[in-house]
N, C-alpha and C. Protein backbone atom coordinates (compact mmCIF):
# COMPACT_ATOMS: atom_id res chain seq x y z
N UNK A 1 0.84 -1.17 0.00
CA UNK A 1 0.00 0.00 0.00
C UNK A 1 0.88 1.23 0.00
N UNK A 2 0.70 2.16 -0.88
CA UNK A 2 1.57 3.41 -0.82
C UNK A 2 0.37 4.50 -0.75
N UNK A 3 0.93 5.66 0.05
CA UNK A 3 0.07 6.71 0.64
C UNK A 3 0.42 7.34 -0.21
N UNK A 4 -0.25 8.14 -0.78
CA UNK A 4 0.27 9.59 -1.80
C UNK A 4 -0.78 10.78 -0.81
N UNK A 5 0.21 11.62 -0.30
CA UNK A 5 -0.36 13.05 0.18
C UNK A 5 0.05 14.03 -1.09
N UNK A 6 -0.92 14.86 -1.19
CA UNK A 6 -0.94 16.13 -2.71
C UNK A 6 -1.42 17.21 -1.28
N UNK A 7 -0.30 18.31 -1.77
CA UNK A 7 -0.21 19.55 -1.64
C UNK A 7 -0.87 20.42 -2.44
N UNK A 8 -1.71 21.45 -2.23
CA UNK A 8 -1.88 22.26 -2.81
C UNK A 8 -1.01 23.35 -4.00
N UNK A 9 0.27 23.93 -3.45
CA UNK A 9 1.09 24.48 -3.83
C UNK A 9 2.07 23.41 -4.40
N UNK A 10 2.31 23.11 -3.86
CA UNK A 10 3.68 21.96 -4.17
C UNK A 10 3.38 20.35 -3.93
N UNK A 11 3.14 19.48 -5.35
CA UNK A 11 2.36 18.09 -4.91
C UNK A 11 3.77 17.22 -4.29
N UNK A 12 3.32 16.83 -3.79
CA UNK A 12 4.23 15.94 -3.21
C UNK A 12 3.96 14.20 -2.80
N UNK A 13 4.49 13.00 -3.44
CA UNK A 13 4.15 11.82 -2.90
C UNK A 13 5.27 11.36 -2.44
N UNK A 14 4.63 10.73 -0.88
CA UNK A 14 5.22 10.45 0.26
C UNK A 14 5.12 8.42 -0.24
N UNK A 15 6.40 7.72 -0.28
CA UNK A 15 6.04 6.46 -0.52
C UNK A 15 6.17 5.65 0.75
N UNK A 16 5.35 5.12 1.97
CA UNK A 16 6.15 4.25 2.37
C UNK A 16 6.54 2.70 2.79
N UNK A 17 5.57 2.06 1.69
CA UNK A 17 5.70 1.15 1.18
C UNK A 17 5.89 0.83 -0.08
N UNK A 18 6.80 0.39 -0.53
CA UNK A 18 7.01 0.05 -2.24
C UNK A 18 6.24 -0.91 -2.71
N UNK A 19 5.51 -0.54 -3.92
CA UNK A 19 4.88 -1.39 -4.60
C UNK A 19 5.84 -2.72 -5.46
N UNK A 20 5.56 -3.73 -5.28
CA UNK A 20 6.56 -4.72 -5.72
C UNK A 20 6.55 -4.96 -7.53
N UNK A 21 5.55 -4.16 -8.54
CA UNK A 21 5.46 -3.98 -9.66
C UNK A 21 5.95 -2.51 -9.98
N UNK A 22 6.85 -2.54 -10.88
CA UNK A 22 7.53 -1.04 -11.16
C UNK A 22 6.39 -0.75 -11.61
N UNK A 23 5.52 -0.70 -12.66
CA UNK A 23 4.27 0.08 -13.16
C UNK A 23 3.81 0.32 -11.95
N UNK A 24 3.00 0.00 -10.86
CA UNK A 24 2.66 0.23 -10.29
C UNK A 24 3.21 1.66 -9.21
N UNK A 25 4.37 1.64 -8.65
CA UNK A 25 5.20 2.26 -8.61
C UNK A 25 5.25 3.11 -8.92
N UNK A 26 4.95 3.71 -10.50
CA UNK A 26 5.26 4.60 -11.36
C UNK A 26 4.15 4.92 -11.04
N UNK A 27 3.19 4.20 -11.38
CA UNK A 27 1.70 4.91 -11.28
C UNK A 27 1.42 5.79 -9.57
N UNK A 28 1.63 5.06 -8.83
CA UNK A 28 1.56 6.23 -7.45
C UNK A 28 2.32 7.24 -7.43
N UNK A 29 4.05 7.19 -8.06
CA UNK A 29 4.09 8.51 -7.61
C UNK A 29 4.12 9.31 -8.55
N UNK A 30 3.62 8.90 -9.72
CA UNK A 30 3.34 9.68 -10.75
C UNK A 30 1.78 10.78 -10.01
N UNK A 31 1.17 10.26 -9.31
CA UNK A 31 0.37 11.06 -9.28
C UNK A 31 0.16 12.55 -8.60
N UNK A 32 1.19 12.60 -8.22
CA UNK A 32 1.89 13.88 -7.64
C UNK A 32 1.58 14.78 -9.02
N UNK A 33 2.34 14.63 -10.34
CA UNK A 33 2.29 15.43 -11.17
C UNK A 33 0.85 15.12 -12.02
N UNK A 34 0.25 14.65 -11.60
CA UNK A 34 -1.29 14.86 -12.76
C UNK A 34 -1.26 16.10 -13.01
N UNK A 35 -1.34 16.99 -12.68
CA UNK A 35 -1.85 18.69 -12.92
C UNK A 35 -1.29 18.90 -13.75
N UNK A 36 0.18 18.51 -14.21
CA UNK A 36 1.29 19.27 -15.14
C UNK A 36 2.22 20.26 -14.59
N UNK A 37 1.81 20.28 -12.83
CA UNK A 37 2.60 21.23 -12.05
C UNK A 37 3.93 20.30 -11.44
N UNK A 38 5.14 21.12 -11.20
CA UNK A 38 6.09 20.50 -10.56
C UNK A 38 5.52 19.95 -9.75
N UNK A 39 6.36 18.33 -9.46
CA UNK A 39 6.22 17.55 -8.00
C UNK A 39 7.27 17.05 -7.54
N UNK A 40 7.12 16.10 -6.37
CA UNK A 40 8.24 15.76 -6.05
C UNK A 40 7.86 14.87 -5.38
N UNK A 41 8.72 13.21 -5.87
CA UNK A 41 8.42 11.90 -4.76
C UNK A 41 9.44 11.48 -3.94
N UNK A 42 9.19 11.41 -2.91
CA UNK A 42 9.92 11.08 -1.81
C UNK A 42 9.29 9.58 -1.09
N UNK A 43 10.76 8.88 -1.54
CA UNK A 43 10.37 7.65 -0.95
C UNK A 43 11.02 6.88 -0.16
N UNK A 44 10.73 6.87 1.32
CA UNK A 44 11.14 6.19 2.58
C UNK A 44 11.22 4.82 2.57
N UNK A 45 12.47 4.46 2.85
CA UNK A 45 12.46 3.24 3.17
C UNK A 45 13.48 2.58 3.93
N UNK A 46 13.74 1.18 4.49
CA UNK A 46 14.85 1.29 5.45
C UNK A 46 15.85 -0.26 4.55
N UNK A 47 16.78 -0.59 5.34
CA UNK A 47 17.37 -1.93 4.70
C UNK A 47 16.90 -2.79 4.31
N UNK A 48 15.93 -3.47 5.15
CA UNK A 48 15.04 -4.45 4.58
C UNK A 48 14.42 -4.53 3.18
N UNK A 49 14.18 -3.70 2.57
CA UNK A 49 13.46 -3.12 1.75
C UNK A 49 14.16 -3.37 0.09
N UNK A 50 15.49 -3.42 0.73
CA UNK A 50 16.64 -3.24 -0.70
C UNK A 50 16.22 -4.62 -1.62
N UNK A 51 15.15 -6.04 -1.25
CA UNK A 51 14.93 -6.93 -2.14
C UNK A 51 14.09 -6.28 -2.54
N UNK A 52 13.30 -5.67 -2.14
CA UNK A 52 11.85 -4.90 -3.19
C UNK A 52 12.49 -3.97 -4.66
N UNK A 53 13.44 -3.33 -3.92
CA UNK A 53 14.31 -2.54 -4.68
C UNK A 53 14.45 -3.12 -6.04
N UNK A 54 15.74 -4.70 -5.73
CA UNK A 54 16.06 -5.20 -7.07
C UNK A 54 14.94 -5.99 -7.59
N UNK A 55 14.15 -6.25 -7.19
CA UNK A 55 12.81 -6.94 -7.84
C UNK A 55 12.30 -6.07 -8.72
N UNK A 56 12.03 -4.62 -8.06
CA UNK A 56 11.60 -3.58 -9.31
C UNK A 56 12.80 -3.43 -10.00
N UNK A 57 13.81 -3.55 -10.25
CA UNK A 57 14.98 -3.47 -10.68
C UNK A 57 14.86 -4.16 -12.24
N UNK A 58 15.06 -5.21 -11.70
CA UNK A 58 15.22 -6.74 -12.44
C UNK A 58 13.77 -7.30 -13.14
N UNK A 59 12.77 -7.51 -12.17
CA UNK A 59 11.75 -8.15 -12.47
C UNK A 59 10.99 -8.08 -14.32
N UNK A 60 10.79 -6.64 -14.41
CA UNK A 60 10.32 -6.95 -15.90
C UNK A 60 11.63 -6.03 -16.98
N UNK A 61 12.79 -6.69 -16.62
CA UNK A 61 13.84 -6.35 -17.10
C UNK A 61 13.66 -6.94 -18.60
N UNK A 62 13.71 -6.63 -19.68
CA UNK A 62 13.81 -7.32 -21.33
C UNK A 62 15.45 -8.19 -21.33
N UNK A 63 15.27 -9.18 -21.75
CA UNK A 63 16.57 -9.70 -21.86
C UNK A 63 16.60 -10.08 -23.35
N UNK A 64 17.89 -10.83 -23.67
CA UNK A 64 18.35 -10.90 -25.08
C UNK A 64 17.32 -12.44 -25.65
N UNK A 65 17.04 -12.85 -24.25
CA UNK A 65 15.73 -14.25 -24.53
C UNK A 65 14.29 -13.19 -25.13
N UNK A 66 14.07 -12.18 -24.40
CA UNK A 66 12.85 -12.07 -24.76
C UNK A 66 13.21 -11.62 -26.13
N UNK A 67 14.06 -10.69 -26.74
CA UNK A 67 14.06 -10.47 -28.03
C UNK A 67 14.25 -11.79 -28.78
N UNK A 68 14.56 -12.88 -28.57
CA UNK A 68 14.85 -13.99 -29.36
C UNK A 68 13.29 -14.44 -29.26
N UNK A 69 12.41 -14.41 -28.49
CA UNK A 69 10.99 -14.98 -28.07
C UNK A 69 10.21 -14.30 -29.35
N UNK A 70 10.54 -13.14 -29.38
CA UNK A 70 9.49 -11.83 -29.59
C UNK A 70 9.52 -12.35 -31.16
N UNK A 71 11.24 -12.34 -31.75
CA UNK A 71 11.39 -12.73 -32.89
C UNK A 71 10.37 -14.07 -33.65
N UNK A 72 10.32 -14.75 -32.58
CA UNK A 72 10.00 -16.07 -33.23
C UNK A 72 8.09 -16.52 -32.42
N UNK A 73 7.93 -15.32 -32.22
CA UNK A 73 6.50 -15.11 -32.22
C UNK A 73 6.05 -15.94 -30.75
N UNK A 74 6.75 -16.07 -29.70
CA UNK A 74 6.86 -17.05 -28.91
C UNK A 74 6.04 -16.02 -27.75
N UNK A 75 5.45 -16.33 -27.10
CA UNK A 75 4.35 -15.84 -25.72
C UNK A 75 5.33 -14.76 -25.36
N UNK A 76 4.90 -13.53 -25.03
CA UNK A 76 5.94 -12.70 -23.84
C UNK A 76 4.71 -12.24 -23.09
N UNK A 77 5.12 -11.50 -21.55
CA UNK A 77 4.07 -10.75 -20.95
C UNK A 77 3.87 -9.50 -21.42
N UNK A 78 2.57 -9.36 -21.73
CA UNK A 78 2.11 -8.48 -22.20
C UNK A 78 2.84 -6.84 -22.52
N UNK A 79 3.37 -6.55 -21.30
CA UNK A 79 4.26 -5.00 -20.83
C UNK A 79 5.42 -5.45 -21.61
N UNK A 80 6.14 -6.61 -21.80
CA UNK A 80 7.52 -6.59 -22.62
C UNK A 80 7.20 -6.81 -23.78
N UNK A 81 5.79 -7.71 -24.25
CA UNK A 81 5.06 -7.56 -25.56
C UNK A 81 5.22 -6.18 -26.42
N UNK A 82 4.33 -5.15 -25.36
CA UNK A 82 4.46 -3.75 -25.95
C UNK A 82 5.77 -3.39 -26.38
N UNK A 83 6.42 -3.07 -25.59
CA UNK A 83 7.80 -2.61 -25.22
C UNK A 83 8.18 -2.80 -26.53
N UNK A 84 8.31 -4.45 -26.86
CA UNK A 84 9.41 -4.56 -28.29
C UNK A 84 8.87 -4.03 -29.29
N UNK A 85 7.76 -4.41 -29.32
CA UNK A 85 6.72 -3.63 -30.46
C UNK A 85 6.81 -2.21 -30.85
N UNK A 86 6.80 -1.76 -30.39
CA UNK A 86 7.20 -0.16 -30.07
C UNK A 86 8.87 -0.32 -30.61
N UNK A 87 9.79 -0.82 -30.03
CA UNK A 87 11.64 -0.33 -30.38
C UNK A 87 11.36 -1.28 -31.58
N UNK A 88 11.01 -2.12 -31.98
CA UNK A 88 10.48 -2.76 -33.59
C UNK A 88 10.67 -1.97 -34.16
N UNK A 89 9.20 -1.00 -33.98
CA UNK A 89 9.30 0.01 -35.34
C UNK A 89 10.57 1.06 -35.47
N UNK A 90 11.57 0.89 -34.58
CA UNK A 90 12.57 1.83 -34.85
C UNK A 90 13.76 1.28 -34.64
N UNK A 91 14.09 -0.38 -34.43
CA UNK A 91 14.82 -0.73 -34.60
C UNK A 91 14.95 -2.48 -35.04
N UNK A 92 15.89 -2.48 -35.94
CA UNK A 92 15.91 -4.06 -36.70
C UNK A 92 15.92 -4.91 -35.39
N UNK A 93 15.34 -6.57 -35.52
CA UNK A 93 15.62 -7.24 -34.53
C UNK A 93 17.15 -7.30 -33.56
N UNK A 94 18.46 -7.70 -34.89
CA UNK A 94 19.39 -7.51 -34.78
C UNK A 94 20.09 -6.60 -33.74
N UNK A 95 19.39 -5.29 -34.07
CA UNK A 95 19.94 -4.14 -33.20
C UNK A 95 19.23 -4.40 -31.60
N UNK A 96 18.10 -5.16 -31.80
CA UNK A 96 17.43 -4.97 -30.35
C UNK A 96 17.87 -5.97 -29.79
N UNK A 97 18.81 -7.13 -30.42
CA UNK A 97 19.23 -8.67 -29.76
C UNK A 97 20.98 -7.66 -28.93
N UNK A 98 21.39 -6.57 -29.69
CA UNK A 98 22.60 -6.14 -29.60
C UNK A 98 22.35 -5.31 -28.00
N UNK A 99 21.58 -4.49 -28.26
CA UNK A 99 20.95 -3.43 -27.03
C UNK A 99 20.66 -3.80 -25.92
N UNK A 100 19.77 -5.50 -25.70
CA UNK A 100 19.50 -6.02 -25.12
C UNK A 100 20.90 -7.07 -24.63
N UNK A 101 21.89 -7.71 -25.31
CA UNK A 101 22.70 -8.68 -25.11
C UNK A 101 23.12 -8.39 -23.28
N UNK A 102 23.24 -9.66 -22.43
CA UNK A 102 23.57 -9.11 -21.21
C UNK A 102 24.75 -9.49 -21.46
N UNK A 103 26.00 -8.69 -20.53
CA UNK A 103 27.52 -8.48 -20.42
C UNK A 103 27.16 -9.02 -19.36
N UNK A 104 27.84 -11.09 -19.02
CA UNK A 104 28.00 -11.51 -17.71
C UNK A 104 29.72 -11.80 -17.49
């Protein structure tokens, strides 16, 4: 559960629980700026917390599998579905297997 307090003058979202889906995430403290006015998110949290962190990190990270998936018409989740679809139209598979390649 994340609290978003909005200011009148100055919006402001207060996080202090992390949502464990980055969209989600995005979507609360995005809502500070609905108006189109400056905002600002501020988000509390303590050590424990740092697996939530790389989960939003990592979790719907694109890897050089999903571009090989995407290529060959193979299931992706929906959000990395879009994603390629979209750098598709502006970039050859090739380039998106290159962009994507992980350096282990």
């Amino acid at each position: 559960m994340v609290w978003v307090l909005i200011k009148k003058i100055f919006a402001q979202s207060f996080t202090f629980i992390f949502q464990q889906v980055l969209l989600n995430y995005i979507q609360e403290i995005g809502r500070a700026g609905r108006d189109g006015e400056l905002s600002q998110a501020i988000s509390l949290f303590q050590p424990d917390d740092k697996y939530i962190l790389e989960t939003l990190l990592f979790a719907d990270m694109i890897t050089e599998e999903d571009v090989q998936n995407f290529e060959i018409g193979e299931f992706l989740a929906p959000d990395k579905q879009d994603v390629l679809t979209t750098l598709h139209s502006f970039y050859s598979i090739g380039a998106l297997k290159q962009i994507f390649k992980q350096i282990i």
